[in-house]
C-alpha atoms as a PDB file:
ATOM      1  CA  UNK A   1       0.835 -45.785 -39.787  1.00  0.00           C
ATOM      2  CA  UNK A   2       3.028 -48.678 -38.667  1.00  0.00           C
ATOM      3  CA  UNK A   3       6.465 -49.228 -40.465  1.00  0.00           C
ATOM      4  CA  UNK A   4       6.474 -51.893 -43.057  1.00  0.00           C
ATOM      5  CA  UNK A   5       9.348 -54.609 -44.052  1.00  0.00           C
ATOM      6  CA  UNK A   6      10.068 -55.985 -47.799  1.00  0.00           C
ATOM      7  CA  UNK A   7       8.867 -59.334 -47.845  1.00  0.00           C
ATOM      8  CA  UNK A   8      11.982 -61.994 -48.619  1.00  0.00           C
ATOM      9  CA  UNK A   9      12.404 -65.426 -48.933  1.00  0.00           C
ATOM     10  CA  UNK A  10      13.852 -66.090 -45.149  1.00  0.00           C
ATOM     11  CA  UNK A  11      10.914 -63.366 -43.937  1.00  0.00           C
ATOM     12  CA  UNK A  12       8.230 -65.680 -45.852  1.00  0.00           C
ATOM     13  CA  UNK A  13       9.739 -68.864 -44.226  1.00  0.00           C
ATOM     14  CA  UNK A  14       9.577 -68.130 -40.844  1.00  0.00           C
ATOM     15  CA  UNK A  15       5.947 -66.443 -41.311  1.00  0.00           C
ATOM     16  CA  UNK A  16       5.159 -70.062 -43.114  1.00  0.00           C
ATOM     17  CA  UNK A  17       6.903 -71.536 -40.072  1.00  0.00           C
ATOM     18  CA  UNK A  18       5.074 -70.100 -37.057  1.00  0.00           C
ATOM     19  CA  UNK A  19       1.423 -70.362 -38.674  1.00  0.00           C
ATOM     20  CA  UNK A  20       2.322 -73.947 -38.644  1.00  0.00           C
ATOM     21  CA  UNK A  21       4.241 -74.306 -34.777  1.00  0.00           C
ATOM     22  CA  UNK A  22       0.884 -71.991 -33.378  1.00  0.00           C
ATOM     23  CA  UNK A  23      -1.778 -73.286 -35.864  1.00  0.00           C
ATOM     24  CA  UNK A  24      -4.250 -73.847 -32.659  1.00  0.00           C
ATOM     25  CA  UNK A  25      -3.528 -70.509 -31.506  1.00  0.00           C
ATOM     26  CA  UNK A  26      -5.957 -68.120 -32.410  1.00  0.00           C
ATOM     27  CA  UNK A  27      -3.851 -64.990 -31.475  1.00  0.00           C
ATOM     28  CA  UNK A  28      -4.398 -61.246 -33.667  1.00  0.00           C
ATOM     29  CA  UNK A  29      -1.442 -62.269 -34.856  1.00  0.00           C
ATOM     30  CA  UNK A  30      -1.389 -65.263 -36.052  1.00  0.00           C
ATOM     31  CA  UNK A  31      -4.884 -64.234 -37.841  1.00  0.00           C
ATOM     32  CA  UNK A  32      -3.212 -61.743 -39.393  1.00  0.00           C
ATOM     33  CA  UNK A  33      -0.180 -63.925 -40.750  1.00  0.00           C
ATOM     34  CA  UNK A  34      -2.395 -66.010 -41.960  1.00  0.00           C
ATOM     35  CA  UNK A  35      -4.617 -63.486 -43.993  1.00  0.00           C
ATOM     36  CA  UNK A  36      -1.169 -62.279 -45.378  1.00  0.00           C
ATOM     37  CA  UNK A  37      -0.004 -65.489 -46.229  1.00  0.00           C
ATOM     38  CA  UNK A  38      -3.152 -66.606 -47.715  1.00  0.00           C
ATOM     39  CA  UNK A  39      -4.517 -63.277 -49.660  1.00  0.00           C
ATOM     40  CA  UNK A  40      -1.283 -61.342 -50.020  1.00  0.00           C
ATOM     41  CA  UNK A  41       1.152 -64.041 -51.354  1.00  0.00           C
ATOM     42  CA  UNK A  42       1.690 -61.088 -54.291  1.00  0.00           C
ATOM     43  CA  UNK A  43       2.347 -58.453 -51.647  1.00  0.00           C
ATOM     44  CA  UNK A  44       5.679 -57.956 -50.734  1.00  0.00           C
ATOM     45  CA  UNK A  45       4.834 -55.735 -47.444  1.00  0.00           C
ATOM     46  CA  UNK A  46       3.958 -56.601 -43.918  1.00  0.00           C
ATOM     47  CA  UNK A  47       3.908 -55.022 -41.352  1.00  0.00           C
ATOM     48  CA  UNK A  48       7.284 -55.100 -39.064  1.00  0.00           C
ATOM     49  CA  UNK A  49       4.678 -56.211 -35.697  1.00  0.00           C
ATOM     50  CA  UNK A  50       4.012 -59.164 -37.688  1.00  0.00           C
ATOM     51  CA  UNK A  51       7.610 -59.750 -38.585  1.00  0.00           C
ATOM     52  CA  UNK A  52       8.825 -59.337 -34.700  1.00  0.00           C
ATOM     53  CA  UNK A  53       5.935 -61.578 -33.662  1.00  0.00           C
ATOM     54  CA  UNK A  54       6.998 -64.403 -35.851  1.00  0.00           C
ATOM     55  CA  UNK A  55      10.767 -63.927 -34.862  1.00  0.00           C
ATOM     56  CA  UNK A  56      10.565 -64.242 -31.275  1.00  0.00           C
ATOM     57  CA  UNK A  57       7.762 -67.265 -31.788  1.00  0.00           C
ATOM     58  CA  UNK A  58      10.056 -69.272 -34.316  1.00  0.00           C
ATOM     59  CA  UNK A  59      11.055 -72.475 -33.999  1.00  0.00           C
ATOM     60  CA  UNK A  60      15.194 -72.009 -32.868  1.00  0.00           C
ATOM     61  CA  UNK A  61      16.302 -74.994 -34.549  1.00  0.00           C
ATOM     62  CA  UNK A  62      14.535 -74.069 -38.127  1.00  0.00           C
ATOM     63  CA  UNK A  63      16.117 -70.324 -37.760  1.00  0.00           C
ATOM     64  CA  UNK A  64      19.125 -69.782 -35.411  1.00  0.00           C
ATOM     65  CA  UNK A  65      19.724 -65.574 -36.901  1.00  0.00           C
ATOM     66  CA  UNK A  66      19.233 -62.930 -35.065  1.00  0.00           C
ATOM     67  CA  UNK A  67      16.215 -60.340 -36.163  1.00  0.00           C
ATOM     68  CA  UNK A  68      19.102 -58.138 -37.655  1.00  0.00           C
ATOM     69  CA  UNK A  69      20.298 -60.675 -39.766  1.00  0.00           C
ATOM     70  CA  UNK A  70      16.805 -61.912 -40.717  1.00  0.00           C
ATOM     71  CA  UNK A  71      15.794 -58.214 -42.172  1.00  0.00           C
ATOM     72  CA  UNK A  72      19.062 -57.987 -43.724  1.00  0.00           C
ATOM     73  CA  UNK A  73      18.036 -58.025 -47.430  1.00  0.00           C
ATOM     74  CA  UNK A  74      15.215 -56.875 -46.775  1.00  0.00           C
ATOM     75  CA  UNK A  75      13.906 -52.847 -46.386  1.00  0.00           C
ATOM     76  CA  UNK A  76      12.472 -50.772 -43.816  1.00  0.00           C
ATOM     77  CA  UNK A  77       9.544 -48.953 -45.389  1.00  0.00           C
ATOM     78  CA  UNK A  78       8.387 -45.828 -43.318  1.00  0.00           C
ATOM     79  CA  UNK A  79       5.347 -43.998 -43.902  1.00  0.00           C
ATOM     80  CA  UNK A  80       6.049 -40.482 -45.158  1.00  0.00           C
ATOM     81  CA  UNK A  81       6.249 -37.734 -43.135  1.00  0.00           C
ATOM     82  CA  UNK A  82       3.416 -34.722 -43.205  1.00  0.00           C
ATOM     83  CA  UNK A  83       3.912 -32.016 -40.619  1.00  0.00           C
ATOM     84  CA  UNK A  84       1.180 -31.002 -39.403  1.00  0.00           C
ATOM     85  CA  UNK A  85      -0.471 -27.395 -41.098  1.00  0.00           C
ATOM     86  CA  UNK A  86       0.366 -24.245 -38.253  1.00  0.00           C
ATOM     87  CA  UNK A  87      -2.047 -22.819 -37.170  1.00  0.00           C
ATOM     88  CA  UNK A  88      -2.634 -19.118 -39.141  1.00  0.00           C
ATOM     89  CA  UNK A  89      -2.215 -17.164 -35.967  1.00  0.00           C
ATOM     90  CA  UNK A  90       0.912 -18.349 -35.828  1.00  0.00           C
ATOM     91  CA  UNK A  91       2.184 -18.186 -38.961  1.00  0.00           C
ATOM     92  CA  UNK A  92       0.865 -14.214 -38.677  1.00  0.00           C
ATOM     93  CA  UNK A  93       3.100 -13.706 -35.036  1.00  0.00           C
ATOM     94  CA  UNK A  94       6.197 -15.397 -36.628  1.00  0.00           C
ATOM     95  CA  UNK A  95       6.084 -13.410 -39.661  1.00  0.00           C
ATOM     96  CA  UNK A  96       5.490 -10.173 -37.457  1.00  0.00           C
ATOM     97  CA  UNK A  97       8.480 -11.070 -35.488  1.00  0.00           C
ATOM     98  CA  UNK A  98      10.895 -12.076 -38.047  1.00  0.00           C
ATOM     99  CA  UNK A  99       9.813  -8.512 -39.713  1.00  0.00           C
ATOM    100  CA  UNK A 100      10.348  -6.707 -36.281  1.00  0.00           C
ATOM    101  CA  UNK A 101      14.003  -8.721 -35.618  1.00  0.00           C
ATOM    102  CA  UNK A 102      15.188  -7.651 -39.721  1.00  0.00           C
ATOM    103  CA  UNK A 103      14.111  -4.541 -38.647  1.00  0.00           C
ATOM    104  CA  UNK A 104      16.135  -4.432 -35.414  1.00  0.00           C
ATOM    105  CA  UNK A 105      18.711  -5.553 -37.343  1.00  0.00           C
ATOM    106  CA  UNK A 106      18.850  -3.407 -40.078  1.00  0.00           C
ATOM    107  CA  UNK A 107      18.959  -0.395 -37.640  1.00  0.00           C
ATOM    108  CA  UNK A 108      21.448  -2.071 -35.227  1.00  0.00           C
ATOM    109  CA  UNK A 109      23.566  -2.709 -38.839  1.00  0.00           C
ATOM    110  CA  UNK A 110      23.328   1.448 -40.390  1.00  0.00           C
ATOM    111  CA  UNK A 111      23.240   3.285 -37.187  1.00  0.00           C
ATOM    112  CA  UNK A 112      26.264   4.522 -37.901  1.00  0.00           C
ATOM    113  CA  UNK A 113      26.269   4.995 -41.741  1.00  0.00           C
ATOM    114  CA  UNK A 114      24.624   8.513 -42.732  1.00  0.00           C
ATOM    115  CA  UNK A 115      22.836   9.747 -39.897  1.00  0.00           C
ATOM    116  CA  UNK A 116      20.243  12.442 -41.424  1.00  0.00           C
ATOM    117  CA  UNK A 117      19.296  15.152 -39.408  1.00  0.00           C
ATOM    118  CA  UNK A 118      15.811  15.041 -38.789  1.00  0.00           C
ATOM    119  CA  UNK A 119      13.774  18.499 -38.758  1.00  0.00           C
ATOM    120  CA  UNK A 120      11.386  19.449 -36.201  1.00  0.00           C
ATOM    121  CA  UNK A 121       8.595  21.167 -37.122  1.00  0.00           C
ATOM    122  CA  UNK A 122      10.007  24.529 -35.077  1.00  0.00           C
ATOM    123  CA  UNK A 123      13.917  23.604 -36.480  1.00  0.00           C
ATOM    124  CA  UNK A 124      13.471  26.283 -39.586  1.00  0.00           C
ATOM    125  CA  UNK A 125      13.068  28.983 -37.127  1.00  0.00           C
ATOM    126  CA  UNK A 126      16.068  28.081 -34.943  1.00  0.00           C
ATOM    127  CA  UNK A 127      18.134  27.784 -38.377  1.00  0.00           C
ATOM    128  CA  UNK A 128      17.180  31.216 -39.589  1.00  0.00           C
ATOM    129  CA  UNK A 129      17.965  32.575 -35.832  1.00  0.00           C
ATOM    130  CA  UNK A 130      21.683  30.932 -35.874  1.00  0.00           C
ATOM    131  CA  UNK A 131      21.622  32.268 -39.925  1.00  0.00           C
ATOM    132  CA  UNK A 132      20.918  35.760 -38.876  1.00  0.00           C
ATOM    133  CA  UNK A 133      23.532  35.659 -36.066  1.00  0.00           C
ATOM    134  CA  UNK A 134      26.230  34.405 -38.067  1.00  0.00           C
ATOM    135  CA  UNK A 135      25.493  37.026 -40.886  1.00  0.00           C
ATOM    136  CA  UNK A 136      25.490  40.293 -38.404  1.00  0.00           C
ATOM    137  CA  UNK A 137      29.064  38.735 -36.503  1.00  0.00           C
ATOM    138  CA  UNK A 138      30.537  39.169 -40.513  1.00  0.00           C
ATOM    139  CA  UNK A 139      29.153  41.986 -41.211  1.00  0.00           C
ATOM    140  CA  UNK A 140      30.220  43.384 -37.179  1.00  0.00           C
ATOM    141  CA  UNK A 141      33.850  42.234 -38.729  1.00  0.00           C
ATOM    142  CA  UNK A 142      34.058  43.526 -41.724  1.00  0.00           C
ATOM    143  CA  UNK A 143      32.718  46.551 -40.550  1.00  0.00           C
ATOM    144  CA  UNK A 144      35.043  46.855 -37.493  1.00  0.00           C
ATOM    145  CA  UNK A 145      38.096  46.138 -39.795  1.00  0.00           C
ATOM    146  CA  UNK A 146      37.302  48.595 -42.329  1.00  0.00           C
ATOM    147  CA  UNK A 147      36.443  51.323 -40.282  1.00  0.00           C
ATOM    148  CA  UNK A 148      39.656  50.831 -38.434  1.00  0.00           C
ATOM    149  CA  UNK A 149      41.663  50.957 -42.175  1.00  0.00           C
ATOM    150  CA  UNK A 150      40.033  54.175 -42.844  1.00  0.00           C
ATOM    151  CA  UNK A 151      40.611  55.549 -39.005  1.00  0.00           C
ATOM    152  CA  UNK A 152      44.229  55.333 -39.881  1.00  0.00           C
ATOM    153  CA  UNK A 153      44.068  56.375 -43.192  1.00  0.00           C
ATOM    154  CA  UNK A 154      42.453  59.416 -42.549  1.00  0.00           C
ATOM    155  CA  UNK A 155      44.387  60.086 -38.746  1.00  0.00           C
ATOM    156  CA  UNK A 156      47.673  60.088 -40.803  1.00  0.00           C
ATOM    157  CA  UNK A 157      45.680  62.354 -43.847  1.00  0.00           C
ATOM    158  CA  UNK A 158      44.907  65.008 -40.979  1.00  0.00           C
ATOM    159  CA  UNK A 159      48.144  64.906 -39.180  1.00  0.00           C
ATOM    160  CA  UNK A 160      50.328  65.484 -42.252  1.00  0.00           C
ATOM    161  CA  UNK A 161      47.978  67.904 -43.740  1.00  0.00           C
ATOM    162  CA  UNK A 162      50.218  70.863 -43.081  1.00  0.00           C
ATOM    163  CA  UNK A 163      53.535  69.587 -44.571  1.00  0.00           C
ATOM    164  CA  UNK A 164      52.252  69.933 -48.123  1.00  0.00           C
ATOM    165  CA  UNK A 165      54.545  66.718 -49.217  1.00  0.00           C
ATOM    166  CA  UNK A 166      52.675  63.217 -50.611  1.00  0.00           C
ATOM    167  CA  UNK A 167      51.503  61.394 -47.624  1.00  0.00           C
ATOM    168  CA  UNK A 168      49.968  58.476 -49.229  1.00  0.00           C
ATOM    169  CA  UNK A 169      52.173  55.691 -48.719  1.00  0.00           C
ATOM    170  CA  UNK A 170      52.424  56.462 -44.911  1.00  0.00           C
ATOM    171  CA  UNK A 171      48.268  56.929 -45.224  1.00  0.00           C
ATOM    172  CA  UNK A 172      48.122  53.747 -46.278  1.00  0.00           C
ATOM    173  CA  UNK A 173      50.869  51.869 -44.313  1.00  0.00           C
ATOM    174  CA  UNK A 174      49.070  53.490 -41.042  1.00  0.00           C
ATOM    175  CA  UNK A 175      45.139  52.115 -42.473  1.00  0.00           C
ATOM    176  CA  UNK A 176      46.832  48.517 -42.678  1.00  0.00           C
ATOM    177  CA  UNK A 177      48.670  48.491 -39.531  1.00  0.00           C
ATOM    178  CA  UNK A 178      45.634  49.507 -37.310  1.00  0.00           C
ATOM    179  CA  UNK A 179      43.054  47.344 -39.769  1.00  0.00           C
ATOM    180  CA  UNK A 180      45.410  44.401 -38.988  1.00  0.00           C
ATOM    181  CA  UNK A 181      45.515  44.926 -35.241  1.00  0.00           C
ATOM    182  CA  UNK A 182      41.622  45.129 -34.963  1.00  0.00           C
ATOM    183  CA  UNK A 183      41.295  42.435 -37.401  1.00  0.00           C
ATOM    184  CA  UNK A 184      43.433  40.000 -35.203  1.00  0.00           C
ATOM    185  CA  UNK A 185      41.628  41.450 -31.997  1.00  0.00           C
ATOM    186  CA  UNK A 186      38.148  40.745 -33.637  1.00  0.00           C
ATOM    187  CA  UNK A 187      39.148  37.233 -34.895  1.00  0.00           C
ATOM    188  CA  UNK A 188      39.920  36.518 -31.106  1.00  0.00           C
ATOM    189  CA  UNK A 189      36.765  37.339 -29.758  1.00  0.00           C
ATOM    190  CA  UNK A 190      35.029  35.471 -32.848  1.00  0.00           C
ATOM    191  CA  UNK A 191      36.166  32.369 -31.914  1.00  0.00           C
ATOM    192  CA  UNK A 192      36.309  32.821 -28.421  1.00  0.00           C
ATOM    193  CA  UNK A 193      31.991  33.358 -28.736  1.00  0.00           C
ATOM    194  CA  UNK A 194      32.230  30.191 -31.243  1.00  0.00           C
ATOM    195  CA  UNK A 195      33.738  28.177 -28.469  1.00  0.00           C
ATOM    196  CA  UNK A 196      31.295  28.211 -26.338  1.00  0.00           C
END
C-alpha cells in the first residue's frame, strides 16, 4: 500500500487547481483527482502520487512553495508494517541453534567451576586396586616400625640378661632409637614410591 498525506487547505487548492489547468486531459491522474475531489470531499487522505502529480503540474504563479513547504501541516500516513510469518523450519533451526550456542556457552562459562570426576564403568576396580595398595604400604609400615621397637627392646633384654640389675629404661631407650631409624628410613622410601 502506497503512503497517504492529510488532506489541508493548500493540498485541496492546488488539487482544485490542476483539475481545472488539465481539465481536457484525461490522464489516471487527473481521473483520480477528480473522483477524490468529487466523492471524497469528507476524506481527508490521498494518496501522496496524487499529491506529487498535482505539485509538479501546478500553475507557478497560483503556488510558488516548494513540495516541502506544501506538506508542511500536513502528515505522512504510512501503512503499518507486518513482517512477514517465518517459515516453521526455520523457526525450528534457530531455536536448535540458539539452544546449542547457550549450551556452548554455559560449558565454555563452568569449565572451570567443580569439575566432577566421572566414573567409568571399570573405575571401581582400579579404586579398590590403588585402596588395597595403599592399605598393605601402612600396614608394611607399621609393621616394619614395630618390629624394629621390639628388635631393640628385646636385643638389649638378652644382652643385659646376665647382670641381674633393671634394664628397662635402656630396653626401652634402645626399641625407640632403632624404631625411629627404620621409621625415618621407611618414610623415605614411602614417598619416594608416591613420587612417581
Amino acid at each position: 500500500m502506497e503512503p497517504k498525506v492529510k488532506v489541508t487547505e493548500r493540498i485541496r487548492e492546488i488539487l482544485q487547481d490542476v483539475t481545472e489547468k488539465l481539465n481536457t486531459d484525461t490522464t489516471n491522474e487527473i481521473e483520480e483527482i477528480k473522483t477524490y475531489i468529487i466523492k471524497n470531499e469528507k476524506n481527508t487522505e490521498i494518496p501522496f502520487k496524487l499529491v506529487h502529480f498535482a505539485y509538479k503540474n501546478r500553475k507557478p504563479e497560483k503556488c510558488s512553495l516548494y513540495l516541502n513547504e506544501l506538506l508542511e501541516d500536513s502528515d505522512l500516513i504510512l501503512k503499518e508494517y507486518i513482517p512477514p510469518t517465518r517459515n516453521p523450519e526455520l523457526e525450528a533451526r534457530i531455536k536448535k541453534l540458539k539452544t546449542q550456542q547457550e549450551n556452548k556457552d554455559y560449558k565454555k562459562m563452568t569449565k572451570n567451576v567443580g569439575t566432577f570426576k566421572v566414573h567409568e564403568p571399570g573405575s571401581i576396580g582400579k579404586e579398590l586396586k590403588t585402596l588395597n595398595n595403599q592399605m598393605i604400604g601402612v600396614f608394611n609400615f607399621v609393621l616394619t616400625v614395630g618390629g624394629a621397637f621390639v628388635f631393640g627392646y628385646m636385643a638389649t633384654k638378652y644382652a643385659f640378661a646376665d647382670s641381674g640389675q633393671d634394664s628397662f629404661p635402656l630396653q626401652l631407650m634402645s626399641g625407640l632409637v632403632l624404631g625411629t631409624i627404620v621409621f625415618f628410613a621407611d618414610l623415605y622410601f614411602l614417598v619416594k614410591e608416591d613420587m612417581r
